[in-house]
Structure formats: structure tokens, C-alpha cells
N, C-alpha and C. Protein backbone atom coordinates (compact mmCIF):
# COMPACT_ATOMS: atom_id res chain seq x y z
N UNK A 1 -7.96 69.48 59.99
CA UNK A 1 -8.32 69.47 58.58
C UNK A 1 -9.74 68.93 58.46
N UNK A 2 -10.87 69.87 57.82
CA UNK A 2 -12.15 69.22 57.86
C UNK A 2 -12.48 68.80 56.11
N UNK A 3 -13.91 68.72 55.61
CA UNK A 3 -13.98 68.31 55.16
C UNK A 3 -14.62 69.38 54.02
N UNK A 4 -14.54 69.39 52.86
CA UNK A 4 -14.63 70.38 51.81
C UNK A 4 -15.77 70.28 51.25
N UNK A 5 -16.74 71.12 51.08
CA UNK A 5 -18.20 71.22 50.26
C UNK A 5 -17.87 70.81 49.03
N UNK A 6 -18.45 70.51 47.61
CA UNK A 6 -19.66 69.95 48.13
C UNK A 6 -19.71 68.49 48.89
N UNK A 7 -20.97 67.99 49.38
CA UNK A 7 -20.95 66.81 50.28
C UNK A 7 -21.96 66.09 49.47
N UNK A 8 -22.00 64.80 49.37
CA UNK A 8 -22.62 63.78 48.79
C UNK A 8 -23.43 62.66 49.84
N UNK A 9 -25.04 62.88 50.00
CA UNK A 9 -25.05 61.71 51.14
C UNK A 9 -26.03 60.96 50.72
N UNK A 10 -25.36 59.81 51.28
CA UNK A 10 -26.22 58.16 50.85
C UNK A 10 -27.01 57.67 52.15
N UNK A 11 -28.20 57.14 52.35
CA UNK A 11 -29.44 56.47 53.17
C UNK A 11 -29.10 55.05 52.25
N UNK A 12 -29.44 54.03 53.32
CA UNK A 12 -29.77 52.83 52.37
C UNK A 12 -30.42 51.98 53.86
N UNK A 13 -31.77 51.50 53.52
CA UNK A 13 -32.27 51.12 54.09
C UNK A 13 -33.46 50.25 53.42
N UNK A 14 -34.41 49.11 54.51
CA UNK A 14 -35.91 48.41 53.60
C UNK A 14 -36.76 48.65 54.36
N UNK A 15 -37.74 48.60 53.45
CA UNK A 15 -39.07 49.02 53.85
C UNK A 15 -40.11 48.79 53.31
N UNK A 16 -40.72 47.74 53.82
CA UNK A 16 -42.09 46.97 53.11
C UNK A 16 -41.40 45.42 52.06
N UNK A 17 -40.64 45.14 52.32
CA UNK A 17 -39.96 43.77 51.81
C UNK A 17 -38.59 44.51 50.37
N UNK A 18 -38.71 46.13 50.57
CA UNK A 18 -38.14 46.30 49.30
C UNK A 18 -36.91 47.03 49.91
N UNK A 19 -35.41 47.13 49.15
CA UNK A 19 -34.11 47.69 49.55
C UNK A 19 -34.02 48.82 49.24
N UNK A 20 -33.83 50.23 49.59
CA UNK A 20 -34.14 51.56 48.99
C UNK A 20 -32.33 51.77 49.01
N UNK A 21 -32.00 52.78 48.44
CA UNK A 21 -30.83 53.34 48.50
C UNK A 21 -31.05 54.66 47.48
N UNK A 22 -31.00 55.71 48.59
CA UNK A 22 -31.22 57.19 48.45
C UNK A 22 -30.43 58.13 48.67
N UNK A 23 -29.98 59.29 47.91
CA UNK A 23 -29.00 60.23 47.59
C UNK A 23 -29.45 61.71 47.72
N UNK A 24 -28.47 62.34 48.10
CA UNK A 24 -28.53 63.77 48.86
C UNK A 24 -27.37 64.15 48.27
N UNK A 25 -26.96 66.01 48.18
CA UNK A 25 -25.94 66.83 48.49
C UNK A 25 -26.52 68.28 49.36
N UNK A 26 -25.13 68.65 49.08
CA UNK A 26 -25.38 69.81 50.31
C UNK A 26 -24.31 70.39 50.33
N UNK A 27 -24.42 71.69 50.27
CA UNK A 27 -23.28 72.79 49.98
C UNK A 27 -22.78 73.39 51.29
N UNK A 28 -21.09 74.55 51.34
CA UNK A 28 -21.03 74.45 52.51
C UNK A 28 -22.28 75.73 53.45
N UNK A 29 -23.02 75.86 52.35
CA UNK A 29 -23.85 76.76 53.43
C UNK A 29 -25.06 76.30 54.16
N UNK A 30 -25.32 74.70 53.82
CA UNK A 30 -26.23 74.01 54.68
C UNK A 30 -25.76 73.38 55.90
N UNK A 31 -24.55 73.53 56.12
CA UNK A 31 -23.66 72.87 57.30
C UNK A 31 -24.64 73.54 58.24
N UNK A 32 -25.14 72.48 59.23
CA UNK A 32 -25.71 72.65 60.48
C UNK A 32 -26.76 73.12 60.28
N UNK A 33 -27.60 72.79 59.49
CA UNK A 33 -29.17 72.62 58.70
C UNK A 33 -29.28 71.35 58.93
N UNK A 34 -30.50 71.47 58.30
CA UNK A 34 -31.08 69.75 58.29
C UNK A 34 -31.22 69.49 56.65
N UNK A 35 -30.34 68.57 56.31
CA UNK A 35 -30.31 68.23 54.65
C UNK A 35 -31.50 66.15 54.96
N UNK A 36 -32.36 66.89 53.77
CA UNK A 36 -33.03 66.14 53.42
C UNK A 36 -32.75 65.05 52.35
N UNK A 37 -32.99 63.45 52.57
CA UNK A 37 -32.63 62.70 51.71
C UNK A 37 -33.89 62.19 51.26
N UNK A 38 -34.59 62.05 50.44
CA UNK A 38 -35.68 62.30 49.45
C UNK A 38 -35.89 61.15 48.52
N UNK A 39 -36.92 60.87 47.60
CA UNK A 39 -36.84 59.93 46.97
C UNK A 39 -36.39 61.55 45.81
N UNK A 40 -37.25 62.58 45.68
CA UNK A 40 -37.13 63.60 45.28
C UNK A 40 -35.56 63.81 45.03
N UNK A 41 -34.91 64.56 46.23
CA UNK A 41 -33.46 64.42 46.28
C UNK A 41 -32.53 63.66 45.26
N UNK A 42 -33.07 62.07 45.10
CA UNK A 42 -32.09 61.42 44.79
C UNK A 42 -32.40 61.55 43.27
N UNK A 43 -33.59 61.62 43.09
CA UNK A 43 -33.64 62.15 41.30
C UNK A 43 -33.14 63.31 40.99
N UNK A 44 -33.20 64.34 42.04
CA UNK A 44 -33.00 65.89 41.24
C UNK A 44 -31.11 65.15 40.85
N UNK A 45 -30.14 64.81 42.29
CA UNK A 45 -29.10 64.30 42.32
C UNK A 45 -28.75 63.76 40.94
N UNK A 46 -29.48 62.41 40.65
CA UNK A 46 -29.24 61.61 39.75
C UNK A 46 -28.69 62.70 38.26
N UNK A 47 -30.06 63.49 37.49
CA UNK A 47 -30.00 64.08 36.93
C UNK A 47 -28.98 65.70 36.81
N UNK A 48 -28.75 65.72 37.62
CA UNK A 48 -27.36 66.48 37.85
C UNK A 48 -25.77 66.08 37.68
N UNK A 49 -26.02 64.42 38.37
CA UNK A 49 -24.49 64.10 37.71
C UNK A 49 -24.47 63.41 36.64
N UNK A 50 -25.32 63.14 36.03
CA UNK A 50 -25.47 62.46 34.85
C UNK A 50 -25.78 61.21 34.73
């Protein structure tokens, strides 16, 4: 049993004294692509789920 599109992905990491936490998705036709997590990404994201 695997796992069902869509996919939701979280980065959380610091950098330069500051805590980032950054958001991605990805449908099942990017499976085995390279999905990008973005500062970009996490706004288009944001504004999509409300």
C-alpha cells in the first residue's frame, strides 16, 4: 500500500541566526522528479490552501 497524490512537503531548517520553515506539493506525476521547496513554493502553497 503506497502513498496517494497529492503530497505536501515541509524543509525546516536556520540560516544566518534565523529559523526558516518552507512548504512544497507535488502531484502524482512529479513522482521521481525533483520537487522544489522554495521560499516561492511556500507562498504559491500558502495562497492555495488558504
Amino acid at each position: 500500500m503506497g502513498l496517494t497524490a497529492p503530497f505536501v512537503f515541509r524543509a525546516e531548517g536556520r540560516a544566518g541566526g534565523s529559523i526558516y520553515v518552507l512548504h512544497s506539493a507535488a502531484t502524482s506525476a512529479d513522482v521521481g522528479g525533483t520537487i522544489n521547496i522554495t521560499p516561492l513554493t511556500d507562498l504559491v502553497l500558502a495562497n492555495v490552501a488558504g
